[in-house]
Protein backbone atom coordinates (compact mmCIF):
# COMPACT_ATOMS: atom_id res chain seq x y z
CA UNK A 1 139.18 123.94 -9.96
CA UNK A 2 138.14 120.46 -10.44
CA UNK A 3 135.49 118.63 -7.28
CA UNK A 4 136.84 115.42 -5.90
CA UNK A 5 134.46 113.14 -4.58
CA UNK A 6 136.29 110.02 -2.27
CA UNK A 7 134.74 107.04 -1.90
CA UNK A 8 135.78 104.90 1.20
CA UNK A 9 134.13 101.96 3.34
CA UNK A 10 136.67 101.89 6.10
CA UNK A 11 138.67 104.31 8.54
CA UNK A 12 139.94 106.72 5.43
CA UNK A 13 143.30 107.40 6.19
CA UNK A 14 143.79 107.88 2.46
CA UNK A 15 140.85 110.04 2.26
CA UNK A 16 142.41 112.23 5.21
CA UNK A 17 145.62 112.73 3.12
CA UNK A 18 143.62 113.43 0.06
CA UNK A 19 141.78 115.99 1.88
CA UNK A 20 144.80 117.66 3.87
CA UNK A 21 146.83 118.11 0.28
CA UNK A 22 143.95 119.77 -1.45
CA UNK A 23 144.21 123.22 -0.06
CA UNK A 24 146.23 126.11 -1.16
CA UNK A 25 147.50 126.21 -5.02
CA UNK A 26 146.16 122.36 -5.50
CA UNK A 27 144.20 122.35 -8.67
CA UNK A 28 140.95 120.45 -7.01
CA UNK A 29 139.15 120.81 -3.82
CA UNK A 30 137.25 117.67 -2.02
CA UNK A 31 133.26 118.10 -2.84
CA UNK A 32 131.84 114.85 -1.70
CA UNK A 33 133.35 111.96 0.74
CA UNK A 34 131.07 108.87 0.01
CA UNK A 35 130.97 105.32 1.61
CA UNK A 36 128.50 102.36 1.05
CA UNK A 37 128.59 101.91 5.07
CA UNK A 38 127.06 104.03 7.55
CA UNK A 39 129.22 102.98 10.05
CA UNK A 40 132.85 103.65 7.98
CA UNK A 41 135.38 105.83 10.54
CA UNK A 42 136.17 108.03 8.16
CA UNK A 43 132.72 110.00 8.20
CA UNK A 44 133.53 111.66 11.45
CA UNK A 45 136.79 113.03 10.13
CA UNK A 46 135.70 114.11 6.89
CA UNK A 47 132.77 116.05 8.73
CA UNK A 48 135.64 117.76 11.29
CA UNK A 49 137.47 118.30 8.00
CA UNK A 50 134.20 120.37 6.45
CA UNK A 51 133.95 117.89 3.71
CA UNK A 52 130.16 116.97 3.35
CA UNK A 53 129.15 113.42 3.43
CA UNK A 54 126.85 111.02 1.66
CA UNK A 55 126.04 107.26 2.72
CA UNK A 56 124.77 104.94 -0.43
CA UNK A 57 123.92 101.58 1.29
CA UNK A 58 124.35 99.16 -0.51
CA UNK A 59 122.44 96.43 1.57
CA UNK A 60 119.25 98.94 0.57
CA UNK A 61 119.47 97.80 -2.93
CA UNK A 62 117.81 95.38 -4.56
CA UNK A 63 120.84 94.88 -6.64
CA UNK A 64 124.35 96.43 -7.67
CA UNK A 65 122.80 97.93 -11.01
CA UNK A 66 120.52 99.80 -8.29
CA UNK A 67 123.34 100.40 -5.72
CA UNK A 68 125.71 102.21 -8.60
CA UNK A 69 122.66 104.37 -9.83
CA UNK A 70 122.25 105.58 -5.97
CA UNK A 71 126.15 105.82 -6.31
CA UNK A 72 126.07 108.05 -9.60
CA UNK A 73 122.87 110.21 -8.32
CA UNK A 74 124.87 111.54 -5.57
CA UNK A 75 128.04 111.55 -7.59
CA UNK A 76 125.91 114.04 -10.14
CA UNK A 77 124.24 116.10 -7.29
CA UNK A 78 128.27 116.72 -6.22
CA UNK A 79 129.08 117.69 -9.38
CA UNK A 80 132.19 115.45 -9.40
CA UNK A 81 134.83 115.76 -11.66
CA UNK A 82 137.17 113.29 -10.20
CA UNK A 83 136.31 110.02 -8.51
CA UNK A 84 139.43 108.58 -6.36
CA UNK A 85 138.55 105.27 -4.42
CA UNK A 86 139.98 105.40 -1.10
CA UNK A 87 139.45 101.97 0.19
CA UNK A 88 135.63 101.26 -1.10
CA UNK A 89 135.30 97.63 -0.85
CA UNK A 90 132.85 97.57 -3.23
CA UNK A 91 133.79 95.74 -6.96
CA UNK A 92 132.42 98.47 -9.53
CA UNK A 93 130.40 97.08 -12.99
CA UNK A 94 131.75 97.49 -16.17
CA UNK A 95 128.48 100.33 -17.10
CA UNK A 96 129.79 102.48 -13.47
CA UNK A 97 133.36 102.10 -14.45
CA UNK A 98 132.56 103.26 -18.61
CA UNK A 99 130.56 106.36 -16.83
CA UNK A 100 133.09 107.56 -15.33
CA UNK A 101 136.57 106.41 -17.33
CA UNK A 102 139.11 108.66 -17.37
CA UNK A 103 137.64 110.92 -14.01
CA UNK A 104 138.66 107.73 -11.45
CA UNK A 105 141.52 106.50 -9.79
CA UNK A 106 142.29 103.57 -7.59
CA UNK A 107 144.97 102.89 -4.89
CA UNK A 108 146.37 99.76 -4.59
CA UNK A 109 148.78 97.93 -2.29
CA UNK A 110 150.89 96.24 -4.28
CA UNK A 111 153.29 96.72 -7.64
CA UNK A 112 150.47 95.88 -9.89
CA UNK A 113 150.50 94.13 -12.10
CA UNK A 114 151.41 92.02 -9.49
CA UNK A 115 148.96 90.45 -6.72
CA UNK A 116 145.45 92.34 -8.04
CA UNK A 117 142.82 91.21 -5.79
CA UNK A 118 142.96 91.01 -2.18
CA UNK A 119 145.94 89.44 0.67
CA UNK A 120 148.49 91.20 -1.07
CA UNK A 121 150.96 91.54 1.86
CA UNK A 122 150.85 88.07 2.63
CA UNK A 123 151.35 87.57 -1.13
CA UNK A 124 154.18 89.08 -1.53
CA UNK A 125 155.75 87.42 1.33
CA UNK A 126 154.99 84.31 0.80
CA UNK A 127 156.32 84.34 -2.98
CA UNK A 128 159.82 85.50 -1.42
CA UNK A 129 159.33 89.30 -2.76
CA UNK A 130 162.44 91.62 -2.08
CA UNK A 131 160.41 94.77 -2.42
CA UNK A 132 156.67 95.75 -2.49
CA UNK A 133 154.23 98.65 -2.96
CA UNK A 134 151.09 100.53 -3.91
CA UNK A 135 150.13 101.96 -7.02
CA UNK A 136 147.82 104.57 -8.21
CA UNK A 137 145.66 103.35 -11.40
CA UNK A 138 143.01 104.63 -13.63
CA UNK A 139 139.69 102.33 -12.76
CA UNK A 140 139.41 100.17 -15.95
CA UNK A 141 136.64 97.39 -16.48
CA UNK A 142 139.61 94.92 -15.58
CA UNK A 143 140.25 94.70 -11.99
CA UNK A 144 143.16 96.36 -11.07
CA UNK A 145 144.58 96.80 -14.74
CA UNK A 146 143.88 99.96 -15.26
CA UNK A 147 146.81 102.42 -16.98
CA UNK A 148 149.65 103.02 -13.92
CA UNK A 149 149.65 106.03 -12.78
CA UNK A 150 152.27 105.78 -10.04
CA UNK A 151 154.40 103.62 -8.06
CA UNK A 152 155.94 103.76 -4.73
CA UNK A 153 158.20 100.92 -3.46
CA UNK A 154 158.94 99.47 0.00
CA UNK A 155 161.60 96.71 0.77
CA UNK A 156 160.37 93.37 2.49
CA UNK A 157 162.46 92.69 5.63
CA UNK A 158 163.21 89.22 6.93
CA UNK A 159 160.46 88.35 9.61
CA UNK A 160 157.86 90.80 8.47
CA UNK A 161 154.54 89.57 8.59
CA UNK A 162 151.55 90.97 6.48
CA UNK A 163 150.69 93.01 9.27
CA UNK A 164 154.67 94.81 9.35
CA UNK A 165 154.24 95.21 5.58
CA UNK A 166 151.40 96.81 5.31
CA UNK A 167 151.75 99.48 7.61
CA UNK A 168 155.50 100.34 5.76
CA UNK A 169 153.24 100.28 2.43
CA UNK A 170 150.81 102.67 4.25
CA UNK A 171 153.16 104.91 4.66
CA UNK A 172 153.93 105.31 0.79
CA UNK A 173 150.49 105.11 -0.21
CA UNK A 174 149.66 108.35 1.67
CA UNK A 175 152.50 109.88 -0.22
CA UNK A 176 151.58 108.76 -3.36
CA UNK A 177 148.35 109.21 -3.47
CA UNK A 178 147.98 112.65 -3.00
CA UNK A 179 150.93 112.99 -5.52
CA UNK A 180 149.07 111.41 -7.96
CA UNK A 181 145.92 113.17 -7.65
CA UNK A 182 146.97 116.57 -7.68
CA UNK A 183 149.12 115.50 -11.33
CA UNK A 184 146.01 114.50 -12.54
CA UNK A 185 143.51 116.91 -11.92
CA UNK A 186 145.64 119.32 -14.07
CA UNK A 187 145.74 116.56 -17.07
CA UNK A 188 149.13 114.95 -16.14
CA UNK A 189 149.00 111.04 -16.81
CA UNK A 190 152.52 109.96 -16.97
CA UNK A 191 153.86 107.80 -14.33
CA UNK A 192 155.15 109.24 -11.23
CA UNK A 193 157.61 106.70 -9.01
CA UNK A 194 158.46 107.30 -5.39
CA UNK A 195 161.57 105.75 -3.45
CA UNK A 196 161.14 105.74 0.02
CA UNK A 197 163.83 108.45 0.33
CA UNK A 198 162.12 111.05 -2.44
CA UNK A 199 160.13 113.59 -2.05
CA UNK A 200 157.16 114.28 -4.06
CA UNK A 201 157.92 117.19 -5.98
């Protein structure tokens, strides 16, 4: 059974999903949802949810170096197998990322390669898009180019704005993500693309 630890900053409606799918026959169980602000919405829910909770700061570092070894110490002391970020706002050092290669995934709202970085919404809107996303990625030293490990797609609709967009793509992320995660805890890395109208099996 493989330990998922979750790292968020915000609300954590990914985490939620991750947590809700990892019951039952799923191959990994939540050990650890982590956030680098004290205040992030998600803590209460993860708490009701049973999951424990850690808070690493990272305005009580002197640096990031110092930040990501308070990161990994309570990483270690959760005996995490699997890191998946879940909204942490935080950009991750190459040394972090090479620790932990291979054991962490990233969500991200848009068909990477496309738009990497932030604004992606109003990206792909203003470019003239027909159809946008998320994507599930290995974390890689290159932001947001890490191997793909699944798509799902949403079509842009005249007048949306950012706003409209993102909560279709919200939708399909918590879909995908949990998809994703639950192929890759038992060693499954090819790609896995979602249609708004499939399932996930």
């Amino acid at each position: 059974m493989k330990r998922v630890a979750i790292l968020i900053s915000g609300g954590g409606s990914n985490m939620r999903r991750l947590v809700e799918d990892m019951k039952g026959d799923h191959p990994a169980r939540p050990c650890l949802v982590l956030s680098n602000d004290p205040g992030a919405g998600g803590f209460a829910r993860a708490a009701e949810m049973g999951v424990p909770t850690a808070v690493v700061d990272h305005r009580a570092f002197p640096d990031r170096p110092a930040f990501e070894a308070g990161l990994t110490d309570a990483l270690e002391a959760a005996r995490a197998d699997i890191i998946a970020l879940a909204g942490f706002m935080r950009i991750l050092t190459p040394p972090f990322v090479a620790r932990w290669q291979g054991r962490m995934l990233n969500i991200h709202p848009s068909l990477l390669p496309k738009y990497r970085g932030l604004d992606t919404h109003a990206r792909a809107i203003a470019a003239g898009d027909a159809e946008a996303g998320c994507t599930v990625h290995e974390v890689t030293a290159d932001l947001d180019g890490g191997p793909i490990l699944g798509q799902a797609r949403v079509p842009v609709l005249a007048g949306d704005t950012a706003a409209d967009l993102a909560a279709r793509v919200l939708v399909q992320e918590h879909r995908l993500y949990p998809a994703v995660l639950r192929r890759f805890a038992v060693g499954q890395r090819g790609r896995l693309d979602l249609s708004p109208q499939a399932g996930i099996d």
